[in-house]
C-alpha atoms as a PDB file:
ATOM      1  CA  UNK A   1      16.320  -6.757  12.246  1.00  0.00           C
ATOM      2  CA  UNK A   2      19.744  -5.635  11.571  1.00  0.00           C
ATOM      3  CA  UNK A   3      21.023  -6.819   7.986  1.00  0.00           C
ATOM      4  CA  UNK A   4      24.645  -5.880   6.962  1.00  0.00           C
ATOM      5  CA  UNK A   5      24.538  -3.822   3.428  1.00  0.00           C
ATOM      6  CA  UNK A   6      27.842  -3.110   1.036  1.00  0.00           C
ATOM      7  CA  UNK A   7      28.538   0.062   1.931  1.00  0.00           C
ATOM      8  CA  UNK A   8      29.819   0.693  -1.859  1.00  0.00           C
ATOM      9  CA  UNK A   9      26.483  -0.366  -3.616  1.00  0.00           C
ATOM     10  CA  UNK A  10      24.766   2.275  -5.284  1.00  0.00           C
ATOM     11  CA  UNK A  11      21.261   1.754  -5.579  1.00  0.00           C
ATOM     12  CA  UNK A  12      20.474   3.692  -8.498  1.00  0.00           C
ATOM     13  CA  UNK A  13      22.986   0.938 -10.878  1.00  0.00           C
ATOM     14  CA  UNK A  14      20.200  -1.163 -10.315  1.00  0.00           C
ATOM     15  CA  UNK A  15      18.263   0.620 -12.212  1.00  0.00           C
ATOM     16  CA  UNK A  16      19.381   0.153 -15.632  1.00  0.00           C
ATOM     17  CA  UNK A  17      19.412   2.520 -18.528  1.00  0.00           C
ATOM     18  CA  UNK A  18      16.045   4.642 -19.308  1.00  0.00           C
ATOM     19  CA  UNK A  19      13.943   2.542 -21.306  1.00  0.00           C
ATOM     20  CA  UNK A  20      12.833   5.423 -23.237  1.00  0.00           C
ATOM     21  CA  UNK A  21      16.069   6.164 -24.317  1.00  0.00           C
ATOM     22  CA  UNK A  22      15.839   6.458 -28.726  1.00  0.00           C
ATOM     23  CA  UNK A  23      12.368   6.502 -28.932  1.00  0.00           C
ATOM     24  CA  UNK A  24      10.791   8.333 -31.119  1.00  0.00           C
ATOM     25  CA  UNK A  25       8.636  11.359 -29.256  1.00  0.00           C
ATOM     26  CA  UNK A  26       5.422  10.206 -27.660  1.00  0.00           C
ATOM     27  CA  UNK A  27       2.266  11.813 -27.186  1.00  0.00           C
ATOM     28  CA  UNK A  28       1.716  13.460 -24.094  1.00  0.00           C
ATOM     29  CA  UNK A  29      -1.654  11.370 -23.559  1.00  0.00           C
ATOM     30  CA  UNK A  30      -0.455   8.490 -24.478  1.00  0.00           C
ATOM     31  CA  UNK A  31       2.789   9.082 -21.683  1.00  0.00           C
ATOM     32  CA  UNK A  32       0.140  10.025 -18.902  1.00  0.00           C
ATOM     33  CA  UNK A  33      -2.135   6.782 -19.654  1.00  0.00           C
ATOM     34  CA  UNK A  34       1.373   5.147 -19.052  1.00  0.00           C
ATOM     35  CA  UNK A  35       2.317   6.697 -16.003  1.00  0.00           C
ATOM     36  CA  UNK A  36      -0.645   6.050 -14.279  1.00  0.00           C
ATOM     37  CA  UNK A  37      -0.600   2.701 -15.588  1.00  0.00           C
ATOM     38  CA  UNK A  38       2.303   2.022 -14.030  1.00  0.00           C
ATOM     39  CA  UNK A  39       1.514   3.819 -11.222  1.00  0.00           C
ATOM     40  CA  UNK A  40      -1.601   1.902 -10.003  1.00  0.00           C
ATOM     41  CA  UNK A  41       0.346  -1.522 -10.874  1.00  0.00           C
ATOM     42  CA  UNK A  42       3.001  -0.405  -8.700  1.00  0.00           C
ATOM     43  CA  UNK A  43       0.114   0.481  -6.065  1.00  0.00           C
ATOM     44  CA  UNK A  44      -1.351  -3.221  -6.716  1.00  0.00           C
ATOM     45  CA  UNK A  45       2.064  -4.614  -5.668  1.00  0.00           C
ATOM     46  CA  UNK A  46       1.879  -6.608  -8.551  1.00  0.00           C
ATOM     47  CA  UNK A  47       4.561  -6.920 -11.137  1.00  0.00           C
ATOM     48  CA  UNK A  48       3.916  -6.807 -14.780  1.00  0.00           C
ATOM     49  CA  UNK A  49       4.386 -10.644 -15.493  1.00  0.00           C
ATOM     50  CA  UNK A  50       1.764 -11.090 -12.839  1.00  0.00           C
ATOM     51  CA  UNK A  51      -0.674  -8.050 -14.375  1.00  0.00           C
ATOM     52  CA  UNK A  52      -0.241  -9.527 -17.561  1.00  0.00           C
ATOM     53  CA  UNK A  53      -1.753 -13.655 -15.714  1.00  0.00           C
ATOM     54  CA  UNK A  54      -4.626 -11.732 -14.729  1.00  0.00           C
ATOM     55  CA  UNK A  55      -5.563  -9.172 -17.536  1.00  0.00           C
ATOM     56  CA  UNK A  56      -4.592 -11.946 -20.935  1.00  0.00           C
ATOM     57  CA  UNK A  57      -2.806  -8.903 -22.069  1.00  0.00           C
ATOM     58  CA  UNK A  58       0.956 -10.071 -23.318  1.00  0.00           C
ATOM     59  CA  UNK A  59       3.585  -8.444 -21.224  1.00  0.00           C
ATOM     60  CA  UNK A  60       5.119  -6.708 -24.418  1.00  0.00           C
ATOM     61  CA  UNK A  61       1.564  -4.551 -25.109  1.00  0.00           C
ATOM     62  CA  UNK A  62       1.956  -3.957 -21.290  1.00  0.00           C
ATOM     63  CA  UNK A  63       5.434  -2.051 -21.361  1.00  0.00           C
ATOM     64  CA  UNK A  64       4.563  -0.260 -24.884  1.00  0.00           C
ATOM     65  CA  UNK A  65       1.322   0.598 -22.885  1.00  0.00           C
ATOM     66  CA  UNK A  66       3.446   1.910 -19.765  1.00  0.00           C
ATOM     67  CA  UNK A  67       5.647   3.817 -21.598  1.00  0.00           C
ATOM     68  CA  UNK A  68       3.353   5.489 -23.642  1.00  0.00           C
ATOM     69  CA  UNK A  69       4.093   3.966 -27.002  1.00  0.00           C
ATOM     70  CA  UNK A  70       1.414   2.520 -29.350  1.00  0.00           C
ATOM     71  CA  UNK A  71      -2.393   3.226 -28.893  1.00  0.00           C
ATOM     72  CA  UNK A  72      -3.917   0.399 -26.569  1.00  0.00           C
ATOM     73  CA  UNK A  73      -7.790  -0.150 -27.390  1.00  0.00           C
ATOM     74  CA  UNK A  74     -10.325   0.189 -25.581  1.00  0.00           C
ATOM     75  CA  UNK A  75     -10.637  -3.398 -24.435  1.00  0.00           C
ATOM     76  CA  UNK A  76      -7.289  -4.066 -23.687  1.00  0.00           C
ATOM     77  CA  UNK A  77      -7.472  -0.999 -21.428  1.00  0.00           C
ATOM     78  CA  UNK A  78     -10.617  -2.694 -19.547  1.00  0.00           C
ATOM     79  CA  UNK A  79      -8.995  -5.212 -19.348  1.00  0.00           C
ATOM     80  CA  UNK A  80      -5.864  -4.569 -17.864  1.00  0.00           C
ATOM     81  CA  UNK A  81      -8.268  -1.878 -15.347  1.00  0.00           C
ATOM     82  CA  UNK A  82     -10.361  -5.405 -14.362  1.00  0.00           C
ATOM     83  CA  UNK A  83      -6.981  -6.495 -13.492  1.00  0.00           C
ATOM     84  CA  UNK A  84      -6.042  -3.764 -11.393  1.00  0.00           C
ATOM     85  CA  UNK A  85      -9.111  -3.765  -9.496  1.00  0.00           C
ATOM     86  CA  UNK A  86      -9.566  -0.110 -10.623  1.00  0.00           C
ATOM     87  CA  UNK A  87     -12.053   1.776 -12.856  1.00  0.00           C
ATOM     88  CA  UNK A  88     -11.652   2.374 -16.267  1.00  0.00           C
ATOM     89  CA  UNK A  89     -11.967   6.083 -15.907  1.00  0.00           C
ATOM     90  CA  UNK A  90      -8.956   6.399 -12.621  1.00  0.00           C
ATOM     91  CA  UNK A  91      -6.834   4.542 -15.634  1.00  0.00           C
ATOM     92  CA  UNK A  92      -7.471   6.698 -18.840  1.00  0.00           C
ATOM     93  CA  UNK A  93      -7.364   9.705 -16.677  1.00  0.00           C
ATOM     94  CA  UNK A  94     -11.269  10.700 -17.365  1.00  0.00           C
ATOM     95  CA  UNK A  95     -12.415  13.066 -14.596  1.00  0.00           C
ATOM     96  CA  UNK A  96     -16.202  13.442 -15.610  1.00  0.00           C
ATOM     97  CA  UNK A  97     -18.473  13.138 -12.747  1.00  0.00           C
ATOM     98  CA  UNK A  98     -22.535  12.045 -13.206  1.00  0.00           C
ATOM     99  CA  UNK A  99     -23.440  14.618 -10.730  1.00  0.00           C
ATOM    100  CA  UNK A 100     -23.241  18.157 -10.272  1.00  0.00           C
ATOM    101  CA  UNK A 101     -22.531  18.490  -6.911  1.00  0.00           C
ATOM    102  CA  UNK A 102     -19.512  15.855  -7.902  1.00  0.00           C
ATOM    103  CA  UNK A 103     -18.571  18.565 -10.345  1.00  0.00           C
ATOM    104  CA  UNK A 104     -17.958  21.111  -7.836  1.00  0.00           C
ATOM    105  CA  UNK A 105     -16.524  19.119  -5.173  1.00  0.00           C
ATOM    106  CA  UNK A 106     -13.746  17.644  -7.723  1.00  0.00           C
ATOM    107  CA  UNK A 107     -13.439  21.474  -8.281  1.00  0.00           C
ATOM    108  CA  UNK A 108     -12.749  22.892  -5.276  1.00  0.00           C
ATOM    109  CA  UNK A 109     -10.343  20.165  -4.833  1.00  0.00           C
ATOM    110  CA  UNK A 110      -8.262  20.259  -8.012  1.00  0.00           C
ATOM    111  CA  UNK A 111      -4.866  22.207  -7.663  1.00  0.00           C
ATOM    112  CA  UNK A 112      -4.894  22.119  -3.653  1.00  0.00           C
ATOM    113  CA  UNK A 113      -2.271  21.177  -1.769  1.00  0.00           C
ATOM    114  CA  UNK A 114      -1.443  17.713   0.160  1.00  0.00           C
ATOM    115  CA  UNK A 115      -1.485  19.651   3.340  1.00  0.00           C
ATOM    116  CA  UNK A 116      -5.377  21.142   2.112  1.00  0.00           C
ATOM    117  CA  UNK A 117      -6.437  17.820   0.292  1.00  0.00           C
ATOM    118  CA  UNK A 118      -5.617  16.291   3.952  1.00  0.00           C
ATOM    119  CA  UNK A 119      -7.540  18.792   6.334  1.00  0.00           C
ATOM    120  CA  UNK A 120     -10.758  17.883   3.472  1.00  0.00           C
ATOM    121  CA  UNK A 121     -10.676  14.634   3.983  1.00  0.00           C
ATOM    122  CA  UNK A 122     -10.785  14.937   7.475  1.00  0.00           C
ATOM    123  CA  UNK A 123     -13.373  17.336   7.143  1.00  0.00           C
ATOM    124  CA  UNK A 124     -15.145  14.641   5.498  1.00  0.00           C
ATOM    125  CA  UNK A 125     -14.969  11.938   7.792  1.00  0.00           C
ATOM    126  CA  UNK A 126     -15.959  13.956  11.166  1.00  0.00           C
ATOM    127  CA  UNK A 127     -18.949  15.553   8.841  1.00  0.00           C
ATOM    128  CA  UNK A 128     -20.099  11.361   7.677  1.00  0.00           C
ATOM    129  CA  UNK A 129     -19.504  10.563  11.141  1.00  0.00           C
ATOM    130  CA  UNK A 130     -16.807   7.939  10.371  1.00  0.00           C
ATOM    131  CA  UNK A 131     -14.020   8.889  12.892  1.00  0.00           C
ATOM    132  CA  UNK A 132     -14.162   7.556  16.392  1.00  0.00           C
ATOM    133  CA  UNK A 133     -13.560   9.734  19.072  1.00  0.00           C
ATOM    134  CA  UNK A 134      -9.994  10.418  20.017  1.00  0.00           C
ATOM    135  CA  UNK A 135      -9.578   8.205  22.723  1.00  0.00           C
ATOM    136  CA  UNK A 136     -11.207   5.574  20.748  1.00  0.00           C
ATOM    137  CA  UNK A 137      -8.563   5.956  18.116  1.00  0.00           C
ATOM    138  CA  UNK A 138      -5.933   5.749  20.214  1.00  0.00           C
ATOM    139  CA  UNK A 139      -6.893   2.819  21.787  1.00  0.00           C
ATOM    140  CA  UNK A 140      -5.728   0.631  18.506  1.00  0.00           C
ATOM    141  CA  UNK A 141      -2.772   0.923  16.975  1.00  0.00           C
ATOM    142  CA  UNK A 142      -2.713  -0.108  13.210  1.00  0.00           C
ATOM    143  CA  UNK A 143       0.559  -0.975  11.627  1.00  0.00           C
ATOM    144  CA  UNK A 144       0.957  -1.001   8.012  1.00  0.00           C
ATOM    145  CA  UNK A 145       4.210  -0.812   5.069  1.00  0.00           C
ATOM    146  CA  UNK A 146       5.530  -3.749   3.114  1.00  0.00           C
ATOM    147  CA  UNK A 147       6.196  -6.756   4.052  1.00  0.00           C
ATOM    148  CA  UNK A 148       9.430  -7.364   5.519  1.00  0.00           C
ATOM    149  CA  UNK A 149       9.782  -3.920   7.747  1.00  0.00           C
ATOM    150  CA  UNK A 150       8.945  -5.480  10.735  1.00  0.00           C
ATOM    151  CA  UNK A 151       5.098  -4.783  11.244  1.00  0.00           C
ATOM    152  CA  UNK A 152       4.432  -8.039  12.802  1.00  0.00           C
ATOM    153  CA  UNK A 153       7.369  -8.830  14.744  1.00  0.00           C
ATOM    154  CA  UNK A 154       7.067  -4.877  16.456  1.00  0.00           C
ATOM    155  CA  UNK A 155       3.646  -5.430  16.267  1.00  0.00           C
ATOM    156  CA  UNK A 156       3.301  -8.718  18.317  1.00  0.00           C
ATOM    157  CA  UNK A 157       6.400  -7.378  20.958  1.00  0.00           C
ATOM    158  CA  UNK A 158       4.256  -3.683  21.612  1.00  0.00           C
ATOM    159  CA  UNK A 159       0.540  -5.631  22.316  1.00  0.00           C
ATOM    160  CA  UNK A 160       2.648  -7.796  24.302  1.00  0.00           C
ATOM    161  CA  UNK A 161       3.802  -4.957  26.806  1.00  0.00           C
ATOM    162  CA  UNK A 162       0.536  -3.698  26.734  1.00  0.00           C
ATOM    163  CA  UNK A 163      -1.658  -6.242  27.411  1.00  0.00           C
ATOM    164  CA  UNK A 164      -3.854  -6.271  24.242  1.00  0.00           C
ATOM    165  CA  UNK A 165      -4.999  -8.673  21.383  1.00  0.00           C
ATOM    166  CA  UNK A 166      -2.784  -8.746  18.646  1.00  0.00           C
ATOM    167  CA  UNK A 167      -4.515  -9.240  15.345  1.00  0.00           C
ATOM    168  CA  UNK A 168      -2.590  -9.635  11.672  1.00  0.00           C
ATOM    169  CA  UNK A 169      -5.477  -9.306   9.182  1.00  0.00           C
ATOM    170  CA  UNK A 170      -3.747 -11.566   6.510  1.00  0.00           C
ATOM    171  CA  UNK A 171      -4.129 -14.192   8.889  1.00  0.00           C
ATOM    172  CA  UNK A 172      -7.851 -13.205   9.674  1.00  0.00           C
ATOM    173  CA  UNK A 173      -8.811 -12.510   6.187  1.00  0.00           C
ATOM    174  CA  UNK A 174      -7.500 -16.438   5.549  1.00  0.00           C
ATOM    175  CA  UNK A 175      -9.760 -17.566   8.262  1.00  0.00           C
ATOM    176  CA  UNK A 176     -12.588 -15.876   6.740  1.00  0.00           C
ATOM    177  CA  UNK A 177     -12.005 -17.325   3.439  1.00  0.00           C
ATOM    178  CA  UNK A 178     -10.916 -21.021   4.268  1.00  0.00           C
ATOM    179  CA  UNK A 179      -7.912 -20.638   2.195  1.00  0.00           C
ATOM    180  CA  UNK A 180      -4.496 -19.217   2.150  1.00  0.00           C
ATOM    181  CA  UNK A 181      -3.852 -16.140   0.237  1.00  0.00           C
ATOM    182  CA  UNK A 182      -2.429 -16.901  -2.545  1.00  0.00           C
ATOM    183  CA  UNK A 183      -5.512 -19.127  -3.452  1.00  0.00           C
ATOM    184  CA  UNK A 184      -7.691 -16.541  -2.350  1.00  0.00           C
ATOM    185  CA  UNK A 185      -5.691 -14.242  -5.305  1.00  0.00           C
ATOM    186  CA  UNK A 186      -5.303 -17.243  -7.594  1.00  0.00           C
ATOM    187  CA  UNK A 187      -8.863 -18.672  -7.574  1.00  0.00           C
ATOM    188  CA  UNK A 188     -10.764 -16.018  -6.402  1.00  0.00           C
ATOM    189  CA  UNK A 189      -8.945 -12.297  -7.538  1.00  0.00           C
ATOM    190  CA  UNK A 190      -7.863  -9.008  -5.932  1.00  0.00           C
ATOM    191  CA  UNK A 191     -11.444  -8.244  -6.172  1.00  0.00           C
ATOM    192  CA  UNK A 192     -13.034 -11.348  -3.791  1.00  0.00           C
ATOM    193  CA  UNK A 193      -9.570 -10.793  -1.707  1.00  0.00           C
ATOM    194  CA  UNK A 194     -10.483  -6.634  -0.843  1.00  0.00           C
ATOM    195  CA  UNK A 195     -13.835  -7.630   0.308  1.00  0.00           C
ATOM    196  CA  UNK A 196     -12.550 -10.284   2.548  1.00  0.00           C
ATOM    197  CA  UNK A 197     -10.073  -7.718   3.927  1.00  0.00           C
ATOM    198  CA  UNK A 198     -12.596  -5.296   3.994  1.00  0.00           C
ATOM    199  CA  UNK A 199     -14.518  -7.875   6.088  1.00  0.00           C
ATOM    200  CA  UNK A 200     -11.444  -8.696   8.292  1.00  0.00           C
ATOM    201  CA  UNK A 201     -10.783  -5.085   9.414  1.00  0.00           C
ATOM    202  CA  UNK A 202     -14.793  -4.570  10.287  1.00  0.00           C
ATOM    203  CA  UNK A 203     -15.007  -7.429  12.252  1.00  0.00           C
ATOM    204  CA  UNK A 204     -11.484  -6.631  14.318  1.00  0.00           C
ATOM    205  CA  UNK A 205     -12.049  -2.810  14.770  1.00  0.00           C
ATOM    206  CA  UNK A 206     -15.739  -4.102  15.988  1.00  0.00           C
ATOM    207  CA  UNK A 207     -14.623  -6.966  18.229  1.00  0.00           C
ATOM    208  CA  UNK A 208     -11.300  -5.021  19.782  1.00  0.00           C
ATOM    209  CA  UNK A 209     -11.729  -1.848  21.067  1.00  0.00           C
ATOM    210  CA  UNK A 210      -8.093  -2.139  22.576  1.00  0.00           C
ATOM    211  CA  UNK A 211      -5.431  -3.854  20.009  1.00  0.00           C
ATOM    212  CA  UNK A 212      -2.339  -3.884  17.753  1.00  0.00           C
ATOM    213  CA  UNK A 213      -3.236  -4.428  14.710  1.00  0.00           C
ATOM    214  CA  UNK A 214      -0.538  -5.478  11.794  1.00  0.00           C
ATOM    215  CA  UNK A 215      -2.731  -4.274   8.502  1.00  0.00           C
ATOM    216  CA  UNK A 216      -1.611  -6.094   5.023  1.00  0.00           C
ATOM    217  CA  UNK A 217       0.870  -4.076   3.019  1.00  0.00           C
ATOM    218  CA  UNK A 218      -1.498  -3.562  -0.208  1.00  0.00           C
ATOM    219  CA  UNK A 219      -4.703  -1.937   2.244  1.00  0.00           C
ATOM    220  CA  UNK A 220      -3.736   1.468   1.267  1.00  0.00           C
ATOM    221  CA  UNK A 221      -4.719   0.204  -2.553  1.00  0.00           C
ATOM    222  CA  UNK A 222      -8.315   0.303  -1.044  1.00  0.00           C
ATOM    223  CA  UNK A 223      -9.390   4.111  -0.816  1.00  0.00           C
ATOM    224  CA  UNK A 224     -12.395   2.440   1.409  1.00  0.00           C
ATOM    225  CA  UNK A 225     -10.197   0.070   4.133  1.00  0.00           C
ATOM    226  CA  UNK A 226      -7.717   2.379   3.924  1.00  0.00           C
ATOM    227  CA  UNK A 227      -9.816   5.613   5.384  1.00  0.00           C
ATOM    228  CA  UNK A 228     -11.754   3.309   7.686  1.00  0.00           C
ATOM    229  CA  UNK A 229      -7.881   2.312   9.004  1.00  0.00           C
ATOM    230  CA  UNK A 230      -6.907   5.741   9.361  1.00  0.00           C
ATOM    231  CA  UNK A 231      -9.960   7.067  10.720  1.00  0.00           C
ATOM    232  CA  UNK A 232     -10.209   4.052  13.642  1.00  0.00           C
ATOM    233  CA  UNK A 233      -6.833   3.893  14.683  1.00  0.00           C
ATOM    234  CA  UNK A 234      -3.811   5.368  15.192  1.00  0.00           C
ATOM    235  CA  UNK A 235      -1.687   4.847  12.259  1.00  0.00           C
ATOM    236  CA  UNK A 236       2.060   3.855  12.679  1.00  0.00           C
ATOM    237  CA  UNK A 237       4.411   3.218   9.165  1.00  0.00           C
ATOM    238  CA  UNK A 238       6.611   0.557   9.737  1.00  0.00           C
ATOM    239  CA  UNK A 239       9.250   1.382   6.498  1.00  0.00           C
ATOM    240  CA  UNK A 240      12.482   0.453   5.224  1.00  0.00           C
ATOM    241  CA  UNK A 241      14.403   0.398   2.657  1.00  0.00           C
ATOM    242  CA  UNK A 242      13.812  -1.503  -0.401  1.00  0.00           C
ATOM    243  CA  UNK A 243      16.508  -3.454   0.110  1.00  0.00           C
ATOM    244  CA  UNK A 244      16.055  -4.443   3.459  1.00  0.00           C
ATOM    245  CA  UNK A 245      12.874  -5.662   2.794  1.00  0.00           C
ATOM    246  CA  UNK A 246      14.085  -8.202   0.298  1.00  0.00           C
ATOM    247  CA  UNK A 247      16.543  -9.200   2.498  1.00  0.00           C
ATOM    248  CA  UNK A 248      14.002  -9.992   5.529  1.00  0.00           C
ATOM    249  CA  UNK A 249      11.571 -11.707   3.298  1.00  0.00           C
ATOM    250  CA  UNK A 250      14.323 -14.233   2.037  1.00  0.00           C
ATOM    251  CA  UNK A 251      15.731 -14.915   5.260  1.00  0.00           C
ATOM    252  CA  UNK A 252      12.804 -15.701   6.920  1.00  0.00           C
ATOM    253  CA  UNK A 253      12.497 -18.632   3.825  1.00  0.00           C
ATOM    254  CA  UNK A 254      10.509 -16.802   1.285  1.00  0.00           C
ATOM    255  CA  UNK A 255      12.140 -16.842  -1.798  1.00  0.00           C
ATOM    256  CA  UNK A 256       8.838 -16.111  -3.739  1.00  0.00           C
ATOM    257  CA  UNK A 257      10.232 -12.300  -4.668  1.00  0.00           C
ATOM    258  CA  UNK A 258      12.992 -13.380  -6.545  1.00  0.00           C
ATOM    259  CA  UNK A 259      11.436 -16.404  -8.078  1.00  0.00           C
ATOM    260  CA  UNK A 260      11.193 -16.260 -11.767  1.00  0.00           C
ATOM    261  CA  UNK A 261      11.924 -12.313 -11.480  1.00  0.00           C
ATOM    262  CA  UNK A 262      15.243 -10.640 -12.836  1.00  0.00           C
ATOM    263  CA  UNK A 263      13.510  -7.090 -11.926  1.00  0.00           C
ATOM    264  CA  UNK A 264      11.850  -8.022  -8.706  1.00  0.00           C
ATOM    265  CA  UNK A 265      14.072  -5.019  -6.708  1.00  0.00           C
ATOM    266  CA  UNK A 266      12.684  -2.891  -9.517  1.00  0.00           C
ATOM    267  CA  UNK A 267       9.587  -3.856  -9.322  1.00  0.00           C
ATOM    268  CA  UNK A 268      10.189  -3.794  -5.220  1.00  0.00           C
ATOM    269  CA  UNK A 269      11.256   0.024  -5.594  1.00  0.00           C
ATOM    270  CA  UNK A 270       8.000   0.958  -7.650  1.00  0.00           C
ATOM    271  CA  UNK A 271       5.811  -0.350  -5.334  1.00  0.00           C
ATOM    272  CA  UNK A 272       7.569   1.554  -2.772  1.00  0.00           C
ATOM    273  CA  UNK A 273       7.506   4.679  -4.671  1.00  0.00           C
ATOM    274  CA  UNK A 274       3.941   4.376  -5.675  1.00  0.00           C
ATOM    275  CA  UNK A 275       2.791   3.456  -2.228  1.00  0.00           C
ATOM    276  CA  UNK A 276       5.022   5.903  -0.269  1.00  0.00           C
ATOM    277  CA  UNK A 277       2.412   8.986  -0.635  1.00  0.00           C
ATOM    278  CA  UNK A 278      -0.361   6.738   0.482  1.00  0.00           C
ATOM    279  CA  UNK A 279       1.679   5.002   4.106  1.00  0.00           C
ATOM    280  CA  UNK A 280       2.613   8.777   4.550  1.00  0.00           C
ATOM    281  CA  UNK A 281      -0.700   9.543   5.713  1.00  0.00           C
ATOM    282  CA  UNK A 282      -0.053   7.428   8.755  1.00  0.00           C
ATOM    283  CA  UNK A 283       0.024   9.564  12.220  1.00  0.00           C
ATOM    284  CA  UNK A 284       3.886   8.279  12.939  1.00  0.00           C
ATOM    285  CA  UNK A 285       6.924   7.042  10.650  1.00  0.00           C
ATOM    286  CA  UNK A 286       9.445   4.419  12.330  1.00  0.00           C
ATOM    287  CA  UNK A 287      12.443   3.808   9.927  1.00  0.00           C
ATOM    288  CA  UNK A 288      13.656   0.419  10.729  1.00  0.00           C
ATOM    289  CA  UNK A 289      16.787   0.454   8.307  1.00  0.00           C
ATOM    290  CA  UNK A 290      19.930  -1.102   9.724  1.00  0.00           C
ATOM    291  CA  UNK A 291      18.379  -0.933  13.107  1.00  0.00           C
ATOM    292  CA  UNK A 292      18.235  -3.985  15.522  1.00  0.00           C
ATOM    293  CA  UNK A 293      15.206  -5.109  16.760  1.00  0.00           C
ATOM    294  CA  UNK A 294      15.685  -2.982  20.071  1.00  0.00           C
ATOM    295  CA  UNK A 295      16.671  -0.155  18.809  1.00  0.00           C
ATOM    296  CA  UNK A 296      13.163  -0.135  15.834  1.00  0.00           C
ATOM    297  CA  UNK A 297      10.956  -1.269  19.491  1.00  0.00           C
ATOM    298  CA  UNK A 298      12.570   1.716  21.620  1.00  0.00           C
ATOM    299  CA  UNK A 299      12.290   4.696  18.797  1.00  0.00           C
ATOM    300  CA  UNK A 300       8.579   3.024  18.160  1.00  0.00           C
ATOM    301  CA  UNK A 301       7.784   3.007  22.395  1.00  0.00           C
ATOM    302  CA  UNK A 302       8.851   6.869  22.223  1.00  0.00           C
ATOM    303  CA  UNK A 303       7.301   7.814  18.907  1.00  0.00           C
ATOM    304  CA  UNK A 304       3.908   6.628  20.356  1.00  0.00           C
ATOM    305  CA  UNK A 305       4.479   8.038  24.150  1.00  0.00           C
ATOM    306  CA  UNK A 306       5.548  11.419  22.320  1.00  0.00           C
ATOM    307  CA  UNK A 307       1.755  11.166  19.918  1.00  0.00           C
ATOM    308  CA  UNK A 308      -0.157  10.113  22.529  1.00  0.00           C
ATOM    309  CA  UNK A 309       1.514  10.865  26.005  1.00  0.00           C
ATOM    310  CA  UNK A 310       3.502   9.135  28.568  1.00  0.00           C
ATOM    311  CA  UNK A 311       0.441   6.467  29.583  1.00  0.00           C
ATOM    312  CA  UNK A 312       0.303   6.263  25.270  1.00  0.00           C
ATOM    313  CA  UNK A 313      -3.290   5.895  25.536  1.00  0.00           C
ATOM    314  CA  UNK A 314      -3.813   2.558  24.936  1.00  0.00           C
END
């Protein structure tokens, strides 16, 4: 898993210069709709070329829109939120609810804390009844991060020692569907392709009550799958750094990221940064940066026997 870096490389050249640099000043509205814009694209995992396929919305209105220049209409903004699988209101920032009890819950939650917004949520699940009993939990461990940290190839090795089904959804949610998944995303959209994952992860939390599980990077996109992930298993980030996830994904033959892409470490870095909140609400971190595959199993083998005890449970 090792992959040899220059140690004089300094990440933030690849960057570029700001692209807001001259502009004239925006409005603050306009900047937010951009930033969150961005922000759920980055969350998507898609990059702008591709957001701009699936929304018919030219890739020039896309950055004005993302940097908060110009004033998007209305139906370019539906469009590009059918694109994103989101709804119109999470984009333009709208937080109107059609309830009053909605009303008060969104108020009691605005302004906490990610340590109080966290201890809700859980609140939440034990009061709906969604979280399985600790031992339950335990009893599956859930990987999930990009592709390219090393979910599947730790995942595989760990339900290996411990006698367990190993299931990667991706491959599940293509059995479901009869297709690979880039058809699945090509003919059918992100939409059809979160129910089939939804599907996937119901039918392997219901048929495995003991298993590794390697989740798809892009679950924690899906507020649903995600919780239902967090509150079944026990959670385990697999990250690294951005550019050690290019580097696995080309070596193992997939030069899809860099295809066509001059920005695609950019765009790599955004997802990472837009996703990183989300993964953190996993139960353990493993940093497999410039680590072999030994060292990533051994620190992952004591992060779970320190989580869950020296039998780990499971």
């Amino acid at each position: 898993m090792h992959n040899a870096s220059d140690p004089g490389h300094d990440p933030g050249r690849d960057r570029g210069p700001d692209p807001t640099e001259g502009l004239p000043e925006r409005d603050a509205f306009l900047v937010a709709l951009g930033e969150r814009a961005r922000s759920l694209r980055a969350r998507r995992g898609m990059t702008r070329r591709a957001l701009s396929g699936a929304s018919e919305v030219s890739e020039r209105h896309l950055a004005n829109l993302e940097l908060g220049v110009g004033n998007a209409s209305i139906l370019v903004l539906r469009q590009v939120a059918n694109a994103l699988g989101a709804p119109l209101a999470e984009l333009i920032g709208d937080e109107t609810t059609t309830t009053a009890e909605g009303l008060l819950i969104r108020d009691l939650l605005r302004g906490r804390s990610e340590d109080e917004l966290r201890r809700a949520r859980l609140a939440l699940v034990e009061l709906f009844g969604v979280a399985a009993h600790p031992a339950s939990r335990s009893a599956r461990i859930a990987m999930i991060g990009l592709r390219g940290a090393g979910k599947s190839t730790l995942g595989q090795r760990l339900a290996d020692q411990l006698g367990v089904p190993f299931i990667e959804l991706n491959r599940e949610i293509e059995r479901m569907a009869g297709c690979d998944l880039d058809e699945i995303h090509n003919l059918l959209g992100v939409a059809a392709y979160r129910r089939y994952e939804r599907r996937a992860l119901e039918a392997s939390l219901q048929e495995h009550p003991r298993s590794v599980i390697a989740a798809p990077g892009g679950i924690v996109s899906d507020p649903a799958s995600f919780n239902l992930l967090l509150s079944q298993c026990f959670t385990v980030w697999i990250k690294a750094s951005a550019q050690e996830h290019m580097q696995r994904v080309m070596a193992q033959g997939d030069l899809r990221p860099m295809a066509g892409n001059r920005e695609a470490m950019a765009d790599l870095r955004r997802i990472l940064e837009g996703r990183a909140a989300l993964y953190a609400r996993a139960d353990l971190q493993i940093d497999t940066t410039d680590r072999t595959l030994e060292e990533a199993f051994t620190l992952l083998r004591e992060g779970l026997r320190d989580a869950l005890g020296p039998e780990d449970d499971v």
